[in-house]
ModelCIF file with pLDDT and N, C-alpha, C, O atoms, coordinates in Angstrom:
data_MODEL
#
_entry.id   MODEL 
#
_entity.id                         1 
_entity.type                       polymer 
_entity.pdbx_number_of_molecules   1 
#
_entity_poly.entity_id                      1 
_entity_poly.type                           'polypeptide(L)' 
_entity_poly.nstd_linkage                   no 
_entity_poly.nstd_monomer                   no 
_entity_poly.pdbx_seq_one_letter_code       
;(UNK)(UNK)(UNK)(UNK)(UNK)(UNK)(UNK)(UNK)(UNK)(UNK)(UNK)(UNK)(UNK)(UNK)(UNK)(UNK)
(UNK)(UNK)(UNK)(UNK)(UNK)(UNK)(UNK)(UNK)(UNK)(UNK)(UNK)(UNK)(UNK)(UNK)(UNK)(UNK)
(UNK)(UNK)(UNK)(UNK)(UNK)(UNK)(UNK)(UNK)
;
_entity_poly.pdbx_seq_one_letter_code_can   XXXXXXXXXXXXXXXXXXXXXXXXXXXXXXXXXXXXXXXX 
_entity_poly.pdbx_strand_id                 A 
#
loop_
_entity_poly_seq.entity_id 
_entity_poly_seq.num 
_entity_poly_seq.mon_id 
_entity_poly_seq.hetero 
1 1  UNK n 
1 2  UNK n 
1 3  UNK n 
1 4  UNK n 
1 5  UNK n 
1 6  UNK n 
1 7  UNK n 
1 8  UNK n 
1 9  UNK n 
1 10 UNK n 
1 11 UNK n 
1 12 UNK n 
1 13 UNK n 
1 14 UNK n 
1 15 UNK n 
1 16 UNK n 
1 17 UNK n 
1 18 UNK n 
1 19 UNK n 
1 20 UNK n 
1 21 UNK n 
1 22 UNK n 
1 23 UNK n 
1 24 UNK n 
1 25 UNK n 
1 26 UNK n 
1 27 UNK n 
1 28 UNK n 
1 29 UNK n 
1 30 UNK n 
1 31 UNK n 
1 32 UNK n 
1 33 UNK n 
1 34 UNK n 
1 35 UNK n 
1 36 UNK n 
1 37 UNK n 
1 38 UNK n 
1 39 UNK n 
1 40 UNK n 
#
_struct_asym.id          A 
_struct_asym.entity_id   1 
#
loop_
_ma_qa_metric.id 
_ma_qa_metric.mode 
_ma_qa_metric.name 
_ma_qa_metric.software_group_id 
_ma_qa_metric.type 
1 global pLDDT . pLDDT 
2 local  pLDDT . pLDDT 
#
_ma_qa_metric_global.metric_id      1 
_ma_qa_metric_global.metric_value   95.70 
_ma_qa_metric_global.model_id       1 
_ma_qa_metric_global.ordinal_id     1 
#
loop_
_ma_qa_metric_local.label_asym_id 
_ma_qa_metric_local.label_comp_id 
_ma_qa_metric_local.label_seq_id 
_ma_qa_metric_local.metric_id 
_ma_qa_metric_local.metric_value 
_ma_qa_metric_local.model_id 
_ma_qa_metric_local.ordinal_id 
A UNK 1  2 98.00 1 1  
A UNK 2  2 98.00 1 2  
A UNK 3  2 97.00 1 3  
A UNK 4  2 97.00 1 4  
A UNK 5  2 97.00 1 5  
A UNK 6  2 97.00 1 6  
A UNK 7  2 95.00 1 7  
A UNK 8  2 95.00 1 8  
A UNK 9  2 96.00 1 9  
A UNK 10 2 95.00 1 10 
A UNK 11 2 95.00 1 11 
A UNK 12 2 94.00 1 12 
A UNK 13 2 95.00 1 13 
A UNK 14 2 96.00 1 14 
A UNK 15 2 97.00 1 15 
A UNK 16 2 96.00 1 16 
A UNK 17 2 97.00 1 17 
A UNK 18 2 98.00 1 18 
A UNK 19 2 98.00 1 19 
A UNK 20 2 98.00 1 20 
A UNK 21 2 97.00 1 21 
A UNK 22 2 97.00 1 22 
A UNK 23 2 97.00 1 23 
A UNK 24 2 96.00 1 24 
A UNK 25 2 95.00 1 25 
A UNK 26 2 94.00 1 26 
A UNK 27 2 91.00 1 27 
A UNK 28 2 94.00 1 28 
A UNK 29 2 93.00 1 29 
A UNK 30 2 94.00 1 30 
A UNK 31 2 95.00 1 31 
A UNK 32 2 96.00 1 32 
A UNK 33 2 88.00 1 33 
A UNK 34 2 90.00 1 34 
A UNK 35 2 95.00 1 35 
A UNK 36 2 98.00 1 36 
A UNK 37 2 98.00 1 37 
A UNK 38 2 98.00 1 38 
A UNK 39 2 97.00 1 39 
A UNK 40 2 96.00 1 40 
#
loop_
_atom_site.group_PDB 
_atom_site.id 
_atom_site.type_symbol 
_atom_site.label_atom_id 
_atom_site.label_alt_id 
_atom_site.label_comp_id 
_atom_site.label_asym_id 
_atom_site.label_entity_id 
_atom_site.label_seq_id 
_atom_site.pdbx_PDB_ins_code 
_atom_site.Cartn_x 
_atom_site.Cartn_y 
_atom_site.Cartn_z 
_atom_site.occupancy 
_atom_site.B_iso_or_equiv 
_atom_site.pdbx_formal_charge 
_atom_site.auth_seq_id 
_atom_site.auth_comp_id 
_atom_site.auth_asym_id 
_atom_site.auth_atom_id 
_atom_site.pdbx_PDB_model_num 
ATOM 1   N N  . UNK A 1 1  ? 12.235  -1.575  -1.458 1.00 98.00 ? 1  UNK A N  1 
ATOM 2   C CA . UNK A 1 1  ? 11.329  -2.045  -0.413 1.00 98.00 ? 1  UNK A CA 1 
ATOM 3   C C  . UNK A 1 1  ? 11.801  -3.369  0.181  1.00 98.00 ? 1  UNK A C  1 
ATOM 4   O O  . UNK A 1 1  ? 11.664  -3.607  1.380  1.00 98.00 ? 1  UNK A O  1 
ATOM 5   N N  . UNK A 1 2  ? 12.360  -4.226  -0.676 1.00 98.00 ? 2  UNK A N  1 
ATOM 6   C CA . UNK A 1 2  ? 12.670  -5.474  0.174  1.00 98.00 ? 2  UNK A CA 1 
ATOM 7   C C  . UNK A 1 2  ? 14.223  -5.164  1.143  1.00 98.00 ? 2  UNK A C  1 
ATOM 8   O O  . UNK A 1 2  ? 14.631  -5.888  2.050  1.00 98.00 ? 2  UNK A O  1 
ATOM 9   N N  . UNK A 1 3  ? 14.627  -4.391  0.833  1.00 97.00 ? 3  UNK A N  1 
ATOM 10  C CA . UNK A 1 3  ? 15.822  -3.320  1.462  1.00 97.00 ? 3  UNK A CA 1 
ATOM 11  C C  . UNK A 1 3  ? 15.424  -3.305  3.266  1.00 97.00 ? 3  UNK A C  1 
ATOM 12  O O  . UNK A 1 3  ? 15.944  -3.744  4.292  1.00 97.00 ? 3  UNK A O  1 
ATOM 13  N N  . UNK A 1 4  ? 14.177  -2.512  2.891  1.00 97.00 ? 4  UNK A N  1 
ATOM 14  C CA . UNK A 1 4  ? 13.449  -1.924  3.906  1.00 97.00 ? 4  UNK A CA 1 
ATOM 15  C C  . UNK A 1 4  ? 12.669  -3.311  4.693  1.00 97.00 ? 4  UNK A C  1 
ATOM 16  O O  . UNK A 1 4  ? 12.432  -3.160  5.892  1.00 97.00 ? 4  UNK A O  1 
ATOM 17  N N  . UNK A 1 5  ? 12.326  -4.458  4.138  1.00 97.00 ? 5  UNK A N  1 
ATOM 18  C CA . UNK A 1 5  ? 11.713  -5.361  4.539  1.00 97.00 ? 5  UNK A CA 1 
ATOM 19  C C  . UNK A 1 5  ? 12.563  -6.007  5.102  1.00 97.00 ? 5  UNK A C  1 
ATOM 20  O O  . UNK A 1 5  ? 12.081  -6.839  5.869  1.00 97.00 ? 5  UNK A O  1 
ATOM 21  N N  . UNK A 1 6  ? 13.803  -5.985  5.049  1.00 97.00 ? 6  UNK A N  1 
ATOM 22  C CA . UNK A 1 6  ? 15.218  -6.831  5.588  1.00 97.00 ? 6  UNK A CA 1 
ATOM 23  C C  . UNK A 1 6  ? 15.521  -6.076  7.289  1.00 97.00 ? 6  UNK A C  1 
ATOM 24  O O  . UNK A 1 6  ? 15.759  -6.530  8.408  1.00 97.00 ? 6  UNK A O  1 
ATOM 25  N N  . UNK A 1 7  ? 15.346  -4.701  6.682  1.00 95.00 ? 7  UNK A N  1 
ATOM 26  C CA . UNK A 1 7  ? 15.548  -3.779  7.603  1.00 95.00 ? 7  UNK A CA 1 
ATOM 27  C C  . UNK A 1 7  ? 14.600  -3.896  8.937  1.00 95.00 ? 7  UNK A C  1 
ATOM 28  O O  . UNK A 1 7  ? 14.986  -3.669  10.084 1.00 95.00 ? 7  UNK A O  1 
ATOM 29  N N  . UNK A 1 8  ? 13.320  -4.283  8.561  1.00 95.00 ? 8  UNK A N  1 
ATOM 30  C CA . UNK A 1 8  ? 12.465  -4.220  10.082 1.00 95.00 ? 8  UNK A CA 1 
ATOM 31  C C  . UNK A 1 8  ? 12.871  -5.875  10.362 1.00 95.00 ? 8  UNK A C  1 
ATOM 32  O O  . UNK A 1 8  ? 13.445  -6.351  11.341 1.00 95.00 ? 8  UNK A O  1 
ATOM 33  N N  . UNK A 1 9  ? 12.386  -6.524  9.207  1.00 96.00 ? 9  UNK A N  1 
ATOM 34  C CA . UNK A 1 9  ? 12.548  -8.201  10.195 1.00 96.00 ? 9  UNK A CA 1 
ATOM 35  C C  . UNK A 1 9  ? 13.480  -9.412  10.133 1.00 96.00 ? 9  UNK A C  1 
ATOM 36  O O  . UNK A 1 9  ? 13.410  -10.589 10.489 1.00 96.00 ? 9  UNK A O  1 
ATOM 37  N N  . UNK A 1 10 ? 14.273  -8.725  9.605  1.00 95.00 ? 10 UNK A N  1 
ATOM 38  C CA . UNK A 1 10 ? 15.895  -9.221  10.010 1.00 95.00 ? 10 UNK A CA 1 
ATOM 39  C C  . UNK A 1 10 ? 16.128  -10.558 9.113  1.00 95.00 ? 10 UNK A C  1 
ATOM 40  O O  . UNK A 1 10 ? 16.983  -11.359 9.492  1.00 95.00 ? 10 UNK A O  1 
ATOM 41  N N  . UNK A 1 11 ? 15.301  -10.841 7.802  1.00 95.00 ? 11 UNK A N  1 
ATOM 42  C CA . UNK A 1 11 ? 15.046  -12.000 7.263  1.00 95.00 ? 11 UNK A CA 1 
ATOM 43  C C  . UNK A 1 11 ? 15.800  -11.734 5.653  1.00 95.00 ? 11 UNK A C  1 
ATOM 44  O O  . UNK A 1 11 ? 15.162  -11.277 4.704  1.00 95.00 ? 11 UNK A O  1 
ATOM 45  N N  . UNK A 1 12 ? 17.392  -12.154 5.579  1.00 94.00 ? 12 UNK A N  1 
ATOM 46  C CA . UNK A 1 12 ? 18.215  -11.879 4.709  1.00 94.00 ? 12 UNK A CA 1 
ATOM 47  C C  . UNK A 1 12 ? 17.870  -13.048 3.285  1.00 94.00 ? 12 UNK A C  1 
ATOM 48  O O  . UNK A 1 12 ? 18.232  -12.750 2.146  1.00 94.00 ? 12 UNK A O  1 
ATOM 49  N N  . UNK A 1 13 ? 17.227  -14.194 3.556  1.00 95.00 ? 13 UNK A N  1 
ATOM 50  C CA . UNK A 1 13 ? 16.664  -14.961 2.618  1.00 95.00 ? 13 UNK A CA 1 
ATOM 51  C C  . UNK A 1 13 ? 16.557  -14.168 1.427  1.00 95.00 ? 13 UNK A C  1 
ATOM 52  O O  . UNK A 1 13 ? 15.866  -13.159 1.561  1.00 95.00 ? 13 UNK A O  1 
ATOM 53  N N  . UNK A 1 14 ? 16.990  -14.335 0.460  1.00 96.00 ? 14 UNK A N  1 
ATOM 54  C CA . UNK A 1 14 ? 16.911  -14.453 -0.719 1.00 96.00 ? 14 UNK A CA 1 
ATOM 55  C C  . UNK A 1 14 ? 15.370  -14.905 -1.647 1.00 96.00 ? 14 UNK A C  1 
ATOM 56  O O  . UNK A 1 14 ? 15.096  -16.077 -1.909 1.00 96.00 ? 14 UNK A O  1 
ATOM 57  N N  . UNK A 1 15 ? 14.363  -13.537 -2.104 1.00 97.00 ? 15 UNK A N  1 
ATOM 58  C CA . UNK A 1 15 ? 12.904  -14.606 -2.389 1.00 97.00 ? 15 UNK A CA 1 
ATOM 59  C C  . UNK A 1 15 ? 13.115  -15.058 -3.395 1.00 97.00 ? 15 UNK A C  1 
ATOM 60  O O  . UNK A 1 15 ? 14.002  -14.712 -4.176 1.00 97.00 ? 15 UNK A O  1 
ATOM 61  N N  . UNK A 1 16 ? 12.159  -16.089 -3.561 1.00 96.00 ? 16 UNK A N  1 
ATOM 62  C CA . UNK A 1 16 ? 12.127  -16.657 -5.291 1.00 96.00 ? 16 UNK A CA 1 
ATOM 63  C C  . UNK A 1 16 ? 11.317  -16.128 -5.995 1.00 96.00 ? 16 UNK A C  1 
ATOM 64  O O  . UNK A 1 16 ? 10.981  -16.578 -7.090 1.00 96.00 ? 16 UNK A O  1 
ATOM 65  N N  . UNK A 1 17 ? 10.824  -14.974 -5.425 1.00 97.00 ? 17 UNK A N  1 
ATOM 66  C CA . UNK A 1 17 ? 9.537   -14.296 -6.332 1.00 97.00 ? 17 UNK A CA 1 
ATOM 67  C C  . UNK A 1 17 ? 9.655   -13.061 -5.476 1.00 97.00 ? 17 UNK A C  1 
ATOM 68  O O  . UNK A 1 17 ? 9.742   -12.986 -4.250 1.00 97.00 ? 17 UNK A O  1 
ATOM 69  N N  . UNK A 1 18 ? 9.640   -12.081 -6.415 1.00 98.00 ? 18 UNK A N  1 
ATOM 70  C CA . UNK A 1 18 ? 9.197   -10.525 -5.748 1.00 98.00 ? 18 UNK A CA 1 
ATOM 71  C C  . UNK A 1 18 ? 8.392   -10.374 -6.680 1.00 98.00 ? 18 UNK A C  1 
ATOM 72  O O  . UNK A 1 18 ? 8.091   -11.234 -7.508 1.00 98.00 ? 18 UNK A O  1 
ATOM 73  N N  . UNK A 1 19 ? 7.839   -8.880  -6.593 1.00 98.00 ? 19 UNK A N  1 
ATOM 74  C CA . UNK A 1 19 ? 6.817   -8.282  -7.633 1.00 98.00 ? 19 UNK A CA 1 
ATOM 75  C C  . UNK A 1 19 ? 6.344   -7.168  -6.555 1.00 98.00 ? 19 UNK A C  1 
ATOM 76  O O  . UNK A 1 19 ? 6.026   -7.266  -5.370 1.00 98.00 ? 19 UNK A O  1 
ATOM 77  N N  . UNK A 1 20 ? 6.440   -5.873  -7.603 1.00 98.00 ? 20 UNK A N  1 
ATOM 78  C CA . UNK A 1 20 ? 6.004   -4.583  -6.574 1.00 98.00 ? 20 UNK A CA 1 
ATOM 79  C C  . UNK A 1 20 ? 4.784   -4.026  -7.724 1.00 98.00 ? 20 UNK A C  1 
ATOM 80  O O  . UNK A 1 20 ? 4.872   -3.943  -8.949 1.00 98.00 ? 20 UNK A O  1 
ATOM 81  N N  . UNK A 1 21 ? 3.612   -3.682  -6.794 1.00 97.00 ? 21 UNK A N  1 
ATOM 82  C CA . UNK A 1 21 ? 2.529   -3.460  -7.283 1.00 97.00 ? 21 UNK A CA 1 
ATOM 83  C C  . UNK A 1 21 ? 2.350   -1.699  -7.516 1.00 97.00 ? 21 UNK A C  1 
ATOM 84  O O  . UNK A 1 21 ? 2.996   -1.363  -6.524 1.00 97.00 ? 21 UNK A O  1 
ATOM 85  N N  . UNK A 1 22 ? 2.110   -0.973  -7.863 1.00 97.00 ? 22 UNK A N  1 
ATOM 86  C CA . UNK A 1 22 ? 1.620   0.694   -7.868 1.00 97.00 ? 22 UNK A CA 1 
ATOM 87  C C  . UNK A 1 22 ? 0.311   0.390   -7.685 1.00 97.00 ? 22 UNK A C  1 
ATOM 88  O O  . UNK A 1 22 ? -0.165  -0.418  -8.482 1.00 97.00 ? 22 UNK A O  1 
ATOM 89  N N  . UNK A 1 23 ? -0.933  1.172   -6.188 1.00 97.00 ? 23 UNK A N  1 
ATOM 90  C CA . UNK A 1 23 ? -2.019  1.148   -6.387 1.00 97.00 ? 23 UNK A CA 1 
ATOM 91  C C  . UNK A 1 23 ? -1.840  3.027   -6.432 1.00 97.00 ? 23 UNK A C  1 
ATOM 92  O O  . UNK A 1 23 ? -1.183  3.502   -5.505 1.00 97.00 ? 23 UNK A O  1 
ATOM 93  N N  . UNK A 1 24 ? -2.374  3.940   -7.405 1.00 96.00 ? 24 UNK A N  1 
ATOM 94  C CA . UNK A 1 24 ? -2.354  4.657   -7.731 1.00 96.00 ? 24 UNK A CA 1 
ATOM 95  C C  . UNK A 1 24 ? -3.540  5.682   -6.582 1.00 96.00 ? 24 UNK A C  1 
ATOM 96  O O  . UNK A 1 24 ? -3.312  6.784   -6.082 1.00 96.00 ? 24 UNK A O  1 
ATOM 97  N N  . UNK A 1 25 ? -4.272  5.173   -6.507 1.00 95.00 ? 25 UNK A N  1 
ATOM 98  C CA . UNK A 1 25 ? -5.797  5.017   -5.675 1.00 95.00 ? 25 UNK A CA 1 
ATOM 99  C C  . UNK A 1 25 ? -5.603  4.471   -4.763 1.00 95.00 ? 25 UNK A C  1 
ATOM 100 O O  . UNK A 1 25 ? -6.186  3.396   -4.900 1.00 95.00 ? 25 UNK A O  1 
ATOM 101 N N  . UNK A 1 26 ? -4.944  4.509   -3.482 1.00 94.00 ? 26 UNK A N  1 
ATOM 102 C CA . UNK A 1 26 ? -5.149  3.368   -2.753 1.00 94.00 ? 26 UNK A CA 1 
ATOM 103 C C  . UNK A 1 26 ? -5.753  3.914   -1.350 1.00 94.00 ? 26 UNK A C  1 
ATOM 104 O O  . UNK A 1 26 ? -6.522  3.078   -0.876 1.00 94.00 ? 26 UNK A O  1 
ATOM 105 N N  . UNK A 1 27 ? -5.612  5.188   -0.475 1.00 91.00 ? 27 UNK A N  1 
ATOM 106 C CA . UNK A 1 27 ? -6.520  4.868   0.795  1.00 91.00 ? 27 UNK A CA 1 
ATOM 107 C C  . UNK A 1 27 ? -6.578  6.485   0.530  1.00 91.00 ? 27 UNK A C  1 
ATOM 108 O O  . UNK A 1 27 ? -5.779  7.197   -0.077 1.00 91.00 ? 27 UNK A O  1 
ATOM 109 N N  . UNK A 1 28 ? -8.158  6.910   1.389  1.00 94.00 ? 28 UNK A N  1 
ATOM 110 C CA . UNK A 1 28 ? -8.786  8.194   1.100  1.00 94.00 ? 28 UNK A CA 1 
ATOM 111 C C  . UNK A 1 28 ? -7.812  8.984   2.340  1.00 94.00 ? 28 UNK A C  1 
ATOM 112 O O  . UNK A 1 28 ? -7.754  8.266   3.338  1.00 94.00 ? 28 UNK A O  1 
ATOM 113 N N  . UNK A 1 29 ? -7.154  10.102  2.470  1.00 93.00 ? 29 UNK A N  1 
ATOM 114 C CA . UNK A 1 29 ? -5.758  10.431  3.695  1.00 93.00 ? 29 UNK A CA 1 
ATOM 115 C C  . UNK A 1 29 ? -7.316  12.048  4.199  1.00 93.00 ? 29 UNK A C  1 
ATOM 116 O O  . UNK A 1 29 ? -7.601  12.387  5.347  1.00 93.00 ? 29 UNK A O  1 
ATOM 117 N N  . UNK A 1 30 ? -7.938  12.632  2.898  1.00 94.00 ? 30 UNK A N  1 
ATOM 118 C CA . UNK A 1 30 ? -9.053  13.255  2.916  1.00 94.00 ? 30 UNK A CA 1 
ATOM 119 C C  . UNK A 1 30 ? -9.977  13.092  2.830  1.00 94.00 ? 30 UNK A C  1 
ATOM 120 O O  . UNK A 1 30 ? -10.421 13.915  2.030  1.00 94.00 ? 30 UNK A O  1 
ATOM 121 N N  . UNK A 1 31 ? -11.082 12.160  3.346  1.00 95.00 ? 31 UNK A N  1 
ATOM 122 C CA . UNK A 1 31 ? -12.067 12.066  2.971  1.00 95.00 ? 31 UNK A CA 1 
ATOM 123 C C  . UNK A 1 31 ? -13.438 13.204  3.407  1.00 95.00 ? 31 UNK A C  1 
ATOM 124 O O  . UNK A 1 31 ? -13.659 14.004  4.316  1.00 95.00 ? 31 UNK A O  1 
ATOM 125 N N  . UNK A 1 32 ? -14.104 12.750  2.250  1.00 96.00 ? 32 UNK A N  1 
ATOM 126 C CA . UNK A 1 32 ? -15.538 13.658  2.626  1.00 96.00 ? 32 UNK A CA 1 
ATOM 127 C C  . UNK A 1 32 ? -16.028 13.237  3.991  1.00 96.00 ? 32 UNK A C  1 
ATOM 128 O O  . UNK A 1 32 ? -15.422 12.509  4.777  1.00 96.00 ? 32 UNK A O  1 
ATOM 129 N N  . UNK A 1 33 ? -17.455 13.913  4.198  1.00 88.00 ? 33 UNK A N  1 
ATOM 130 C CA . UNK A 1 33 ? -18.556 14.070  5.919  1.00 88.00 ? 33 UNK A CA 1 
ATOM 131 C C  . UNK A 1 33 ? -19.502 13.292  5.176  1.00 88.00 ? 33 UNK A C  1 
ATOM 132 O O  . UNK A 1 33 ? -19.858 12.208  5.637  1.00 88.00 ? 33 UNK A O  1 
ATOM 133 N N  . UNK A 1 34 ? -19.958 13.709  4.077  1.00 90.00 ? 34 UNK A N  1 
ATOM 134 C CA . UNK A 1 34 ? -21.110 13.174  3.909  1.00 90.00 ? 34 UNK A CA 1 
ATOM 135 C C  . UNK A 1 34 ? -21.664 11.947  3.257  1.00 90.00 ? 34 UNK A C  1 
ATOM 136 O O  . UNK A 1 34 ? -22.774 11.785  2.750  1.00 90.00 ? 34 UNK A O  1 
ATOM 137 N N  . UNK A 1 35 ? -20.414 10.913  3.406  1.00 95.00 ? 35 UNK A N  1 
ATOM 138 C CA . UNK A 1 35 ? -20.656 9.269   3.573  1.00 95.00 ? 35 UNK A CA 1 
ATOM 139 C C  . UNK A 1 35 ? -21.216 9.219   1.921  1.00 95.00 ? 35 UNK A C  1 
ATOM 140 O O  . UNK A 1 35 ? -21.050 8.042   1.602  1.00 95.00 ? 35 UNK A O  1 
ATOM 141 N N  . UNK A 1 36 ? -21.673 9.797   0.992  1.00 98.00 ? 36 UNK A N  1 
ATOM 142 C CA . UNK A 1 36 ? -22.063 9.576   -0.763 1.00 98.00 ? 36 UNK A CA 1 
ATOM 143 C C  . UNK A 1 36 ? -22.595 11.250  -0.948 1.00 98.00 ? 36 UNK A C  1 
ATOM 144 O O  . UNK A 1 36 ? -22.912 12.213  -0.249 1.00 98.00 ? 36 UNK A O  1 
ATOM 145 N N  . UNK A 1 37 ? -22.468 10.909  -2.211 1.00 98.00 ? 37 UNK A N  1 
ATOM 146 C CA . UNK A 1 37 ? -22.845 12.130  -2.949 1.00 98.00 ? 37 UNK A CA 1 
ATOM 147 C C  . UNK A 1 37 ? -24.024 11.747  -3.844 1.00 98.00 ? 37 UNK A C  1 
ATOM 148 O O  . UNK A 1 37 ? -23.966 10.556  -4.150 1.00 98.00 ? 37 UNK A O  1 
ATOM 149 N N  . UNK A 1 38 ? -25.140 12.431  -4.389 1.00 98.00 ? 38 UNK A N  1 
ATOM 150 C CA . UNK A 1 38 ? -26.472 12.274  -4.529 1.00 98.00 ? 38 UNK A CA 1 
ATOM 151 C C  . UNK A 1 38 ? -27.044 13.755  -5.276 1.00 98.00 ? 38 UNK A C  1 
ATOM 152 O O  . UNK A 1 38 ? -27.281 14.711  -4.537 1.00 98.00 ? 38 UNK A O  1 
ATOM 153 N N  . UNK A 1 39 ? -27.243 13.879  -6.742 1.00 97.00 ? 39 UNK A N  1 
ATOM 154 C CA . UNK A 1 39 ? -28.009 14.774  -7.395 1.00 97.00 ? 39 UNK A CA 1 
ATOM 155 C C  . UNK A 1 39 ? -29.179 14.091  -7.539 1.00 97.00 ? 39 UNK A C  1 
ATOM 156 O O  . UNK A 1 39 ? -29.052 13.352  -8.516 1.00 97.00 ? 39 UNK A O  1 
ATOM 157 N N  . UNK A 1 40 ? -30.059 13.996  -7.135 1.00 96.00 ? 40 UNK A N  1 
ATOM 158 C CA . UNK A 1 40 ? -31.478 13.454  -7.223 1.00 96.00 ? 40 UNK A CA 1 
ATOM 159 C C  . UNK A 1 40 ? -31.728 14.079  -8.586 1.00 96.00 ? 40 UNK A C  1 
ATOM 160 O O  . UNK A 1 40 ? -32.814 13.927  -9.145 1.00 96.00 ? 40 UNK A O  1 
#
């Protein structure tokens, strides 16, 4: 990814800190219609 981060903004700097995160969960691509779910 910092490959790819070089690649769009042209910034060859060297960081003093990386760190790549996994959000496993991260945005709904399917989501439901009916805004919650509810067994009364």
């Amino acid at each position: 990814l910092l490959s790819a981060f070089r690649a769009v903004t042209g910034i060859a700097a060297e960081p003093a800190f990386l760190a790549a995160h996994r959000w496993r969960y991260a945005l709904p691509t399917v989501p439901l219609a009916e805004g919650f779910l509810w067994d009364a």
